[in-house]
PDB file of N, CA and C in Angstrom:
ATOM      1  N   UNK A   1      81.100  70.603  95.739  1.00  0.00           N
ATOM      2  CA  UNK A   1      80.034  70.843  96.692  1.00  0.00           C
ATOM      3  C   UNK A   1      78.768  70.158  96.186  1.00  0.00           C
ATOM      4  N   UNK A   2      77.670  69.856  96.911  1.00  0.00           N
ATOM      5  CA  UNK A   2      76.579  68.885  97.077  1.00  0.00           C
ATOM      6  C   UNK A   2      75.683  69.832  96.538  1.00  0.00           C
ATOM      7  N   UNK A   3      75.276  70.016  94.811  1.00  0.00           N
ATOM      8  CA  UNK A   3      74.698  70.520  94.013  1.00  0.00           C
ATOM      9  C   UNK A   3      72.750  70.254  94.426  1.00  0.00           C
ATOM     10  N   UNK A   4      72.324  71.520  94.918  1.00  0.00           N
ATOM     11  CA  UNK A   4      71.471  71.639  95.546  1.00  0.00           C
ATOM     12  C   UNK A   4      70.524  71.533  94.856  1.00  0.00           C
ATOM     13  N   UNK A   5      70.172  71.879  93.140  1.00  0.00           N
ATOM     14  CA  UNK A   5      69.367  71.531  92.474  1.00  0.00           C
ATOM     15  C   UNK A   5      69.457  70.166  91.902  1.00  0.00           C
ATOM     16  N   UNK A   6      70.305  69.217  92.170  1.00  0.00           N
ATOM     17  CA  UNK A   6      70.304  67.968  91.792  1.00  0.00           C
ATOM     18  C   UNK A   6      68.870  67.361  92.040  1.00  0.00           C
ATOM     19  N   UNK A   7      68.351  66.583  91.361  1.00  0.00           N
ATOM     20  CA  UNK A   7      66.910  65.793  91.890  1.00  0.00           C
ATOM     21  C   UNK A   7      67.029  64.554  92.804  1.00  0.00           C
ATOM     22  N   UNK A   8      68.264  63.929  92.272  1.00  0.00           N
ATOM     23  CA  UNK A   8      69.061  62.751  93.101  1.00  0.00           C
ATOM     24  C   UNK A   8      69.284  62.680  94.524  1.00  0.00           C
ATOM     25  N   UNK A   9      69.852  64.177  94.987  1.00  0.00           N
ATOM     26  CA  UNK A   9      70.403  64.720  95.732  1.00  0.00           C
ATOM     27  C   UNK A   9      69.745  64.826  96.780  1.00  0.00           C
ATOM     28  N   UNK A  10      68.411  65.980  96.430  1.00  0.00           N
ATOM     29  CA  UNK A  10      66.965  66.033  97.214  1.00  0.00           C
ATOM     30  C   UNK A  10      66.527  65.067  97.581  1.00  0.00           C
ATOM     31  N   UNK A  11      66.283  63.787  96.580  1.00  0.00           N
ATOM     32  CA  UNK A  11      65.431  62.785  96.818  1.00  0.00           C
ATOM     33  C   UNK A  11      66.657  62.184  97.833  1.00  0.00           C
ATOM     34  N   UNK A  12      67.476  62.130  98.143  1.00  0.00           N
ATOM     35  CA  UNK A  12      68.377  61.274  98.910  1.00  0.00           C
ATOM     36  C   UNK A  12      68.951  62.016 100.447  1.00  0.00           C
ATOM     37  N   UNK A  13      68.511  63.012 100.121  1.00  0.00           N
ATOM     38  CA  UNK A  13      67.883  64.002 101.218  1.00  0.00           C
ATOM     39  C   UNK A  13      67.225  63.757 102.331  1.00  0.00           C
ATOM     40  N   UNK A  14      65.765  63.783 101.136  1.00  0.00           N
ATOM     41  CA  UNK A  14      64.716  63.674 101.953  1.00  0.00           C
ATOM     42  C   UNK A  14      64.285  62.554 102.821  1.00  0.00           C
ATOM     43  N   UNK A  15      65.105  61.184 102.424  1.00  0.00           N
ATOM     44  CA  UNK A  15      64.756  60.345 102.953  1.00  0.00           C
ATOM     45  C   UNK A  15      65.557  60.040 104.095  1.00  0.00           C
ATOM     46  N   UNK A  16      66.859  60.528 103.555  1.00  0.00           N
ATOM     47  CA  UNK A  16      67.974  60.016 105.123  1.00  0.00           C
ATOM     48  C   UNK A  16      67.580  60.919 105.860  1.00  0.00           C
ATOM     49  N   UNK A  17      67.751  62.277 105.851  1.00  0.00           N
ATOM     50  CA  UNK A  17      67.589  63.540 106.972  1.00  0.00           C
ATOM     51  C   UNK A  17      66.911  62.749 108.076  1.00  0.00           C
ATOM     52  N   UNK A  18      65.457  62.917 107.578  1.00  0.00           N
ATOM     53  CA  UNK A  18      64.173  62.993 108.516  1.00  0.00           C
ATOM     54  C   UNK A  18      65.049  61.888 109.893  1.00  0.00           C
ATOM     55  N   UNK A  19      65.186  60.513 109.386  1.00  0.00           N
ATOM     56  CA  UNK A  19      65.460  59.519 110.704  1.00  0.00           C
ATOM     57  C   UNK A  19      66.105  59.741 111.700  1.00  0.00           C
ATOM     58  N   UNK A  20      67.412  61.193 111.050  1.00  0.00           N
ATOM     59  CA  UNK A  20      67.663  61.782 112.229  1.00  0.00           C
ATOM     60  C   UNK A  20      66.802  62.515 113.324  1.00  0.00           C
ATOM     61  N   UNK A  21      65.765  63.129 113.034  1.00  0.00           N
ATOM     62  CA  UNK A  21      65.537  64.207 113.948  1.00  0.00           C
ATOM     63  C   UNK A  21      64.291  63.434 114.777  1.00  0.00           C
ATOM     64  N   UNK A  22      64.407  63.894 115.900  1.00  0.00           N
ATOM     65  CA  UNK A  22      63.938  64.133 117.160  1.00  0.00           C
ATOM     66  C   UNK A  22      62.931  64.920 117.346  1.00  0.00           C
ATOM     67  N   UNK A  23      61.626  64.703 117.416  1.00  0.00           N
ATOM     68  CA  UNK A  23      60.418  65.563 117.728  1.00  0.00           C
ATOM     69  C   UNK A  23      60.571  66.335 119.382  1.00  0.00           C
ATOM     70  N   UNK A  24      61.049  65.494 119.622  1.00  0.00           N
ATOM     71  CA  UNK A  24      61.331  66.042 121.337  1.00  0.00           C
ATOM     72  C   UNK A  24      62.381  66.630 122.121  1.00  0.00           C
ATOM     73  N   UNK A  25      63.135  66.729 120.622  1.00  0.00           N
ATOM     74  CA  UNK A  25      64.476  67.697 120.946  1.00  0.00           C
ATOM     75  C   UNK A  25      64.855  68.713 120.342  1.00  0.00           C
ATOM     76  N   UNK A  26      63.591  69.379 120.150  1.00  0.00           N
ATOM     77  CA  UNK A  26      63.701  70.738 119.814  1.00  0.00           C
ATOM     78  C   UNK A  26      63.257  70.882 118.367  1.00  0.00           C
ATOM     79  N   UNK A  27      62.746  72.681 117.930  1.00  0.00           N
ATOM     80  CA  UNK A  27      62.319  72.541 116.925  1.00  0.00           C
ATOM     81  C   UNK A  27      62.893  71.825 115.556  1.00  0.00           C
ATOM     82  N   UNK A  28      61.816  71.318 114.988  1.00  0.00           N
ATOM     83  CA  UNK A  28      62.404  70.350 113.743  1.00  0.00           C
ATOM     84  C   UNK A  28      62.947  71.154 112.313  1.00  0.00           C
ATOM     85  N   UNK A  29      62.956  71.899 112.325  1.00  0.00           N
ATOM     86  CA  UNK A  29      63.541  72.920 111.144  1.00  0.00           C
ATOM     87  C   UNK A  29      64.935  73.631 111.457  1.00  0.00           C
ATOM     88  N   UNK A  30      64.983  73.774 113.311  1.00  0.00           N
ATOM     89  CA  UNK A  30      66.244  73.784 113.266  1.00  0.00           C
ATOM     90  C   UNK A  30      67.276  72.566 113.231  1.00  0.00           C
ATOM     91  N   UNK A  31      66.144  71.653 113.764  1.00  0.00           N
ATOM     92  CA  UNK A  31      67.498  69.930 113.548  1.00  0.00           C
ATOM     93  C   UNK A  31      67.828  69.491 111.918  1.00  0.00           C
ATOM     94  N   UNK A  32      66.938  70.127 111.068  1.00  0.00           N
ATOM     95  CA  UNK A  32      67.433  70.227 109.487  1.00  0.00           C
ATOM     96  C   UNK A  32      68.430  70.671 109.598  1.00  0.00           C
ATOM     97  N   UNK A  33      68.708  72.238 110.047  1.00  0.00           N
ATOM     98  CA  UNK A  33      69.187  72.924 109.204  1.00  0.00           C
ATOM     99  C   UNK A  33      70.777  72.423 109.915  1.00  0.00           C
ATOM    100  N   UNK A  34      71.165  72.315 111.271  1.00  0.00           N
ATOM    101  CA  UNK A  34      72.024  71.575 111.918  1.00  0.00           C
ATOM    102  C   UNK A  34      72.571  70.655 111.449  1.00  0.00           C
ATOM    103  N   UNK A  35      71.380  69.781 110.901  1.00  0.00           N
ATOM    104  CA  UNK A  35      72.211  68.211 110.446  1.00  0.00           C
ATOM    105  C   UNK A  35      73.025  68.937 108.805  1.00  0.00           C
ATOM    106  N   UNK A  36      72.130  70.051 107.982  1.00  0.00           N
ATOM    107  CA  UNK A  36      72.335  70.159 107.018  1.00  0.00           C
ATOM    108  C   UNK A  36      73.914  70.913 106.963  1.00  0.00           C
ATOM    109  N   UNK A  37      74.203  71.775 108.131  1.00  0.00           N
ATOM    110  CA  UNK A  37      74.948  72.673 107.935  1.00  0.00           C
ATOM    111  C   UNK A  37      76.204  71.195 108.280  1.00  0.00           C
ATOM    112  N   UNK A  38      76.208  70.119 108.930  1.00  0.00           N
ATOM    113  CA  UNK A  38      77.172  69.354 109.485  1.00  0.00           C
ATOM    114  C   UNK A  38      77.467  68.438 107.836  1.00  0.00           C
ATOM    115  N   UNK A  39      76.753  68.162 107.315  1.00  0.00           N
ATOM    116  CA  UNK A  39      76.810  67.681 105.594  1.00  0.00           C
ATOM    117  C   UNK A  39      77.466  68.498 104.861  1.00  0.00           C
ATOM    118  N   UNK A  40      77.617  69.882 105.032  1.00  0.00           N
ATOM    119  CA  UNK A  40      78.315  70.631 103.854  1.00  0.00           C
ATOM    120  C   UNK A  40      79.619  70.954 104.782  1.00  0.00           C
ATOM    121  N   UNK A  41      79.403  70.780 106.061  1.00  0.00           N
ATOM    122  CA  UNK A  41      81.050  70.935 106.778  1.00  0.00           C
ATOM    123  C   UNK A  41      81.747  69.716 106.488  1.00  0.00           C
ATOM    124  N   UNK A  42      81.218  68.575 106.805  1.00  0.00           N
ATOM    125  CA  UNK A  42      81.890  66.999 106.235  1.00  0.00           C
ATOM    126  C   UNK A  42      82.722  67.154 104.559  1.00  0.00           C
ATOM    127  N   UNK A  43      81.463  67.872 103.869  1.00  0.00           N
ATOM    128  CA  UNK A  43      81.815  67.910 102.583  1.00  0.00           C
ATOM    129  C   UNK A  43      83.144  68.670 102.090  1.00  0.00           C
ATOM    130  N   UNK A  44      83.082  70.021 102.496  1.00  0.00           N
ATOM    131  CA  UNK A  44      84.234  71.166 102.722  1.00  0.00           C
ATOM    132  C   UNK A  44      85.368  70.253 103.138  1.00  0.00           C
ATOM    133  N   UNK A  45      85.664  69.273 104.254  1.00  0.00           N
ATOM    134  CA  UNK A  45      86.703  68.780 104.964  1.00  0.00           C
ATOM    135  C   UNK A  45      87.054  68.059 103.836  1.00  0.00           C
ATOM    136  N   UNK A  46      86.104  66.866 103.336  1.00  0.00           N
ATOM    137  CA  UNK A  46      86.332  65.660 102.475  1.00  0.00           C
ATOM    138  C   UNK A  46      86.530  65.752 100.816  1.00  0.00           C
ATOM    139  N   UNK A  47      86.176  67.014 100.181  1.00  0.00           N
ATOM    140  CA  UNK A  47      86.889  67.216  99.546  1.00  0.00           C
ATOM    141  C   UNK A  47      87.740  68.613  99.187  1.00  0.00           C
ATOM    142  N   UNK A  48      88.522  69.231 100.104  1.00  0.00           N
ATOM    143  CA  UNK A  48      88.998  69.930 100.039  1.00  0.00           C
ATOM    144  C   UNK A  48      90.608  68.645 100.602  1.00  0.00           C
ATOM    145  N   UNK A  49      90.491  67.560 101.055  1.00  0.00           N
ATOM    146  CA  UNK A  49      91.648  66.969 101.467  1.00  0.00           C
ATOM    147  C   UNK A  49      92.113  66.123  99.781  1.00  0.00           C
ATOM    148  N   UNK A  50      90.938  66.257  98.745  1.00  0.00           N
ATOM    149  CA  UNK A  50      90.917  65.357  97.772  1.00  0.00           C
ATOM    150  C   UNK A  50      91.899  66.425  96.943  1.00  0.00           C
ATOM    151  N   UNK A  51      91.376  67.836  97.062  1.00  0.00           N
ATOM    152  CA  UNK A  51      92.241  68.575  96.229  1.00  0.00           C
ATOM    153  C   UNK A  51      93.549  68.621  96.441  1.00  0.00           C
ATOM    154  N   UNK A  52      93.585  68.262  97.908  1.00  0.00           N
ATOM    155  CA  UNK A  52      95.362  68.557  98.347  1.00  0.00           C
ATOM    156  C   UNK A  52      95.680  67.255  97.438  1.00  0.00           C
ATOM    157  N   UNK A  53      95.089  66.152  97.954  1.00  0.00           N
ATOM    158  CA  UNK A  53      95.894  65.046  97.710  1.00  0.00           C
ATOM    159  C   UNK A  53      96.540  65.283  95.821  1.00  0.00           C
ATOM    160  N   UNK A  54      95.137  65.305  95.044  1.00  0.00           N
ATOM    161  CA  UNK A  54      95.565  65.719  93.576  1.00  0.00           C
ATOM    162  C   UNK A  54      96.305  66.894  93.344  1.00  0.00           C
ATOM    163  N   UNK A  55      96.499  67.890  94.326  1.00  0.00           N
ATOM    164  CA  UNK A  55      97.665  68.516  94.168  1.00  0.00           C
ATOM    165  C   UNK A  55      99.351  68.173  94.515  1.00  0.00           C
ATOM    166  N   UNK A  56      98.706  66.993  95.089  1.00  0.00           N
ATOM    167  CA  UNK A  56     100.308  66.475  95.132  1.00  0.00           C
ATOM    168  C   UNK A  56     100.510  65.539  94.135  1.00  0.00           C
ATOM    169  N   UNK A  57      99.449  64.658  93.747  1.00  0.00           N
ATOM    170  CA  UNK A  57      99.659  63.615  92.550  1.00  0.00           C
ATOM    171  C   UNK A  57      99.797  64.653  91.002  1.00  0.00           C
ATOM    172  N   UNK A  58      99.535  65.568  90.568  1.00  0.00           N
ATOM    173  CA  UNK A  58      99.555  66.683  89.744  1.00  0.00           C
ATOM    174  C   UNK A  58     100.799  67.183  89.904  1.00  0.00           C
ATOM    175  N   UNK A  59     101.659  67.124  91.186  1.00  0.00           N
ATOM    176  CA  UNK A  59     102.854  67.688  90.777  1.00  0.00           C
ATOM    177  C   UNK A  59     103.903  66.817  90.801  1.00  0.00           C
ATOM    178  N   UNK A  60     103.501  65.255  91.062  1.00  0.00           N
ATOM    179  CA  UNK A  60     104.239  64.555  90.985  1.00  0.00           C
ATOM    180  C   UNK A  60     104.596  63.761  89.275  1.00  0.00           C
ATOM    181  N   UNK A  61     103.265  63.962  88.353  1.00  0.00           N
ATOM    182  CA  UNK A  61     102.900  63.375  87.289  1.00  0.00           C
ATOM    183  C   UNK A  61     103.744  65.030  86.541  1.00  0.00           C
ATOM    184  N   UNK A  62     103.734  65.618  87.485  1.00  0.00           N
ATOM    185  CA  UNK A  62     104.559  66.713  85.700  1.00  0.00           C
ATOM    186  C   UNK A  62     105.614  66.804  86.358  1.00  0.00           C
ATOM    187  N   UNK A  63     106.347  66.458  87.337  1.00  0.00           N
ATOM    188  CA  UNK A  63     108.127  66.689  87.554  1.00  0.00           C
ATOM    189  C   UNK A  63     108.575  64.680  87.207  1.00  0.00           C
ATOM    190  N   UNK A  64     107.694  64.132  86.598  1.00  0.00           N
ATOM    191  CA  UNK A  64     108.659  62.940  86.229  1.00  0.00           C
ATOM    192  C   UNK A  64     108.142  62.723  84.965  1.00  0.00           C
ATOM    193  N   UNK A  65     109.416  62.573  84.322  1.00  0.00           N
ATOM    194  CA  UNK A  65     110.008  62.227  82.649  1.00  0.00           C
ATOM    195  C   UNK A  65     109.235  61.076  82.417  1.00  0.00           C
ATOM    196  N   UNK A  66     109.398  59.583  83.535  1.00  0.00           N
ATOM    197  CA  UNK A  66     108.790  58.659  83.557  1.00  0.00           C
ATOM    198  C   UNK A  66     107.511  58.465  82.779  1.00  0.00           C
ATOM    199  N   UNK A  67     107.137  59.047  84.117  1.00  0.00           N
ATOM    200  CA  UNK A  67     105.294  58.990  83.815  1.00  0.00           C
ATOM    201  C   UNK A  67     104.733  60.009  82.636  1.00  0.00           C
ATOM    202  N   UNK A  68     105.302  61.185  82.555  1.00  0.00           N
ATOM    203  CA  UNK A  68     105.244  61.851  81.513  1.00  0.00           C
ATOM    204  C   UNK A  68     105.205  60.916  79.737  1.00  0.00           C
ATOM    205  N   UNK A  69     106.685  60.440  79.991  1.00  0.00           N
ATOM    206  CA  UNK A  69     106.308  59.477  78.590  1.00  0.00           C
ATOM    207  C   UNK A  69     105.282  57.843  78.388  1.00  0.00           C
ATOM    208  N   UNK A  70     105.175  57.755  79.447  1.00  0.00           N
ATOM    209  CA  UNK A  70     103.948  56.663  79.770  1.00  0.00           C
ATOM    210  C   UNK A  70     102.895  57.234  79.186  1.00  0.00           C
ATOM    211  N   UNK A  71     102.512  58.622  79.640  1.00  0.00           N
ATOM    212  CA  UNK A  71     101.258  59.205  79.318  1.00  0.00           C
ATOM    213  C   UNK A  71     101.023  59.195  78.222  1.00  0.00           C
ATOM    214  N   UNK A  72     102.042  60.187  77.346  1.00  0.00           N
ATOM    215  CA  UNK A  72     102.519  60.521  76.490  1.00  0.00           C
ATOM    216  C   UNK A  72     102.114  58.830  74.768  1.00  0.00           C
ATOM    217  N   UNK A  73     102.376  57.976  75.596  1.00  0.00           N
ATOM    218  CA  UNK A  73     102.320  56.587  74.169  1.00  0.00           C
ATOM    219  C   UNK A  73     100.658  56.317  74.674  1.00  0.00           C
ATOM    220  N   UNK A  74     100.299  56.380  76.162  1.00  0.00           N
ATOM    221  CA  UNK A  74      98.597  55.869  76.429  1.00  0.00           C
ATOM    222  C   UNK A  74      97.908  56.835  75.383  1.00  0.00           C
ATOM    223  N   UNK A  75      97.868  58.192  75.548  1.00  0.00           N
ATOM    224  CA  UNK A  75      97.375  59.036  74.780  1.00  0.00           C
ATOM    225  C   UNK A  75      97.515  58.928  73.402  1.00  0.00           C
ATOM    226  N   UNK A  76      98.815  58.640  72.380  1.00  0.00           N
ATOM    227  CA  UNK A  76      99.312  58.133  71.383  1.00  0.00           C
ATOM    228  C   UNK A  76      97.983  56.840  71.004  1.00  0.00           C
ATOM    229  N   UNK A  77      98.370  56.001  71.973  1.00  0.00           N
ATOM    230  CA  UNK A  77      97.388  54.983  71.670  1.00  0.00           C
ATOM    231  C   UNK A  77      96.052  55.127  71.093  1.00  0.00           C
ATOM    232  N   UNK A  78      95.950  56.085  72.353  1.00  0.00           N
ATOM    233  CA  UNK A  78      94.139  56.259  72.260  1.00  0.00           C
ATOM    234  C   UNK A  78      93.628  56.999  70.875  1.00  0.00           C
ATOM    235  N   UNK A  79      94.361  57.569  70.859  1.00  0.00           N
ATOM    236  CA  UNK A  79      94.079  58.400  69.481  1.00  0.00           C
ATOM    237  C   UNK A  79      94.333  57.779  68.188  1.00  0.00           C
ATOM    238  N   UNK A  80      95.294  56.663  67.987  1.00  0.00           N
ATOM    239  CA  UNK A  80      95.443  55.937  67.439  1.00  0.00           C
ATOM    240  C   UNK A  80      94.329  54.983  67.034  1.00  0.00           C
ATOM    241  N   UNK A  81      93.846  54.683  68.267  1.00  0.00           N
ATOM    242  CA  UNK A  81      92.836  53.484  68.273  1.00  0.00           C
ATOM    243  C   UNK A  81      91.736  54.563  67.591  1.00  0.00           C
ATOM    244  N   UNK A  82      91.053  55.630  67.512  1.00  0.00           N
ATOM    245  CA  UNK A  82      90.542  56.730  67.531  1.00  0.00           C
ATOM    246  C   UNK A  82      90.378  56.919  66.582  1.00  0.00           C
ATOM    247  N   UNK A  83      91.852  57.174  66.035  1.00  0.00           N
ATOM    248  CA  UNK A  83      91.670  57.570  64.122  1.00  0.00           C
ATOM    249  C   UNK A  83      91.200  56.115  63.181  1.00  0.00           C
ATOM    250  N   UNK A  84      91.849  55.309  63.829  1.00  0.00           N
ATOM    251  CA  UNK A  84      91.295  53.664  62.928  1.00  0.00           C
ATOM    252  C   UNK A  84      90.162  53.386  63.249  1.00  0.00           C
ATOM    253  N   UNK A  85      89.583  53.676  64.141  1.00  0.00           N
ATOM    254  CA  UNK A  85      87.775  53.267  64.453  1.00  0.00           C
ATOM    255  C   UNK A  85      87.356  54.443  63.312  1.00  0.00           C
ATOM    256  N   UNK A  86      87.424  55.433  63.762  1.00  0.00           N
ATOM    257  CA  UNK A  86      87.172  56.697  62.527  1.00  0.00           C
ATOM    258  C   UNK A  86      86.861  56.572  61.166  1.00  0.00           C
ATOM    259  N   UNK A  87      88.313  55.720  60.556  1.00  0.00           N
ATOM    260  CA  UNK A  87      88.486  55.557  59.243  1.00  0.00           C
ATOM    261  C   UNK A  87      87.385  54.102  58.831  1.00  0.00           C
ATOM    262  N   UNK A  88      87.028  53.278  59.843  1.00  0.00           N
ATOM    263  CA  UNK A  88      86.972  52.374  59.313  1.00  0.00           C
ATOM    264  C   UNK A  88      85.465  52.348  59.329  1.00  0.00           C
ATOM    265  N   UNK A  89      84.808  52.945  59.957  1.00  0.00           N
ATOM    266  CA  UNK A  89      83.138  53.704  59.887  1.00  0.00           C
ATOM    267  C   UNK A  89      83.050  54.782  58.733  1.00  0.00           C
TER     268      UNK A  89
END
């Protein structure tokens, strides 16, 4: 969800919102809160479809042996590479 104390967030806010609204179509605090409530419904839709999707890539990455041992030597690696940077500082 679209972290409301972000400063980024606000500032990126404040500038798109406004171009939407309409002085002549009604009060302007309710065309905020409208446009605002349609941003966190977009959001809810767009990533709540992200969780499905990684819930299917999450159960596809632990029912195969495959990818499991792929992981399994990347990680090897990394840690590898990890301990020799380590040692050599």
């Amino acid at each position: 969800m679209i972290d409301i104390l972000n400063p980024k967030v606000a500032i990126f806010f404040m500038a798109f919102l406004p171009q939407f609204v309409r002085e002549g179509e009604g009060p302007v605090p309710v065309q905020l809160l409208v446009l605002g409530f349609i941003v966190v419904l977009v959001a809810i839709v767009v990533e709540g479809l992200y969780v499905l999707a990684a819930d299917k890539l999450a159960d596809k990455i632990r029912n195969s042996q495959r990818i499991s041992r792929w992981m399994d030597k990347i990680v090897g690696a990394i840690f590898t590479f990890l301990g020799i940077r380590l040692a050599i500082s």
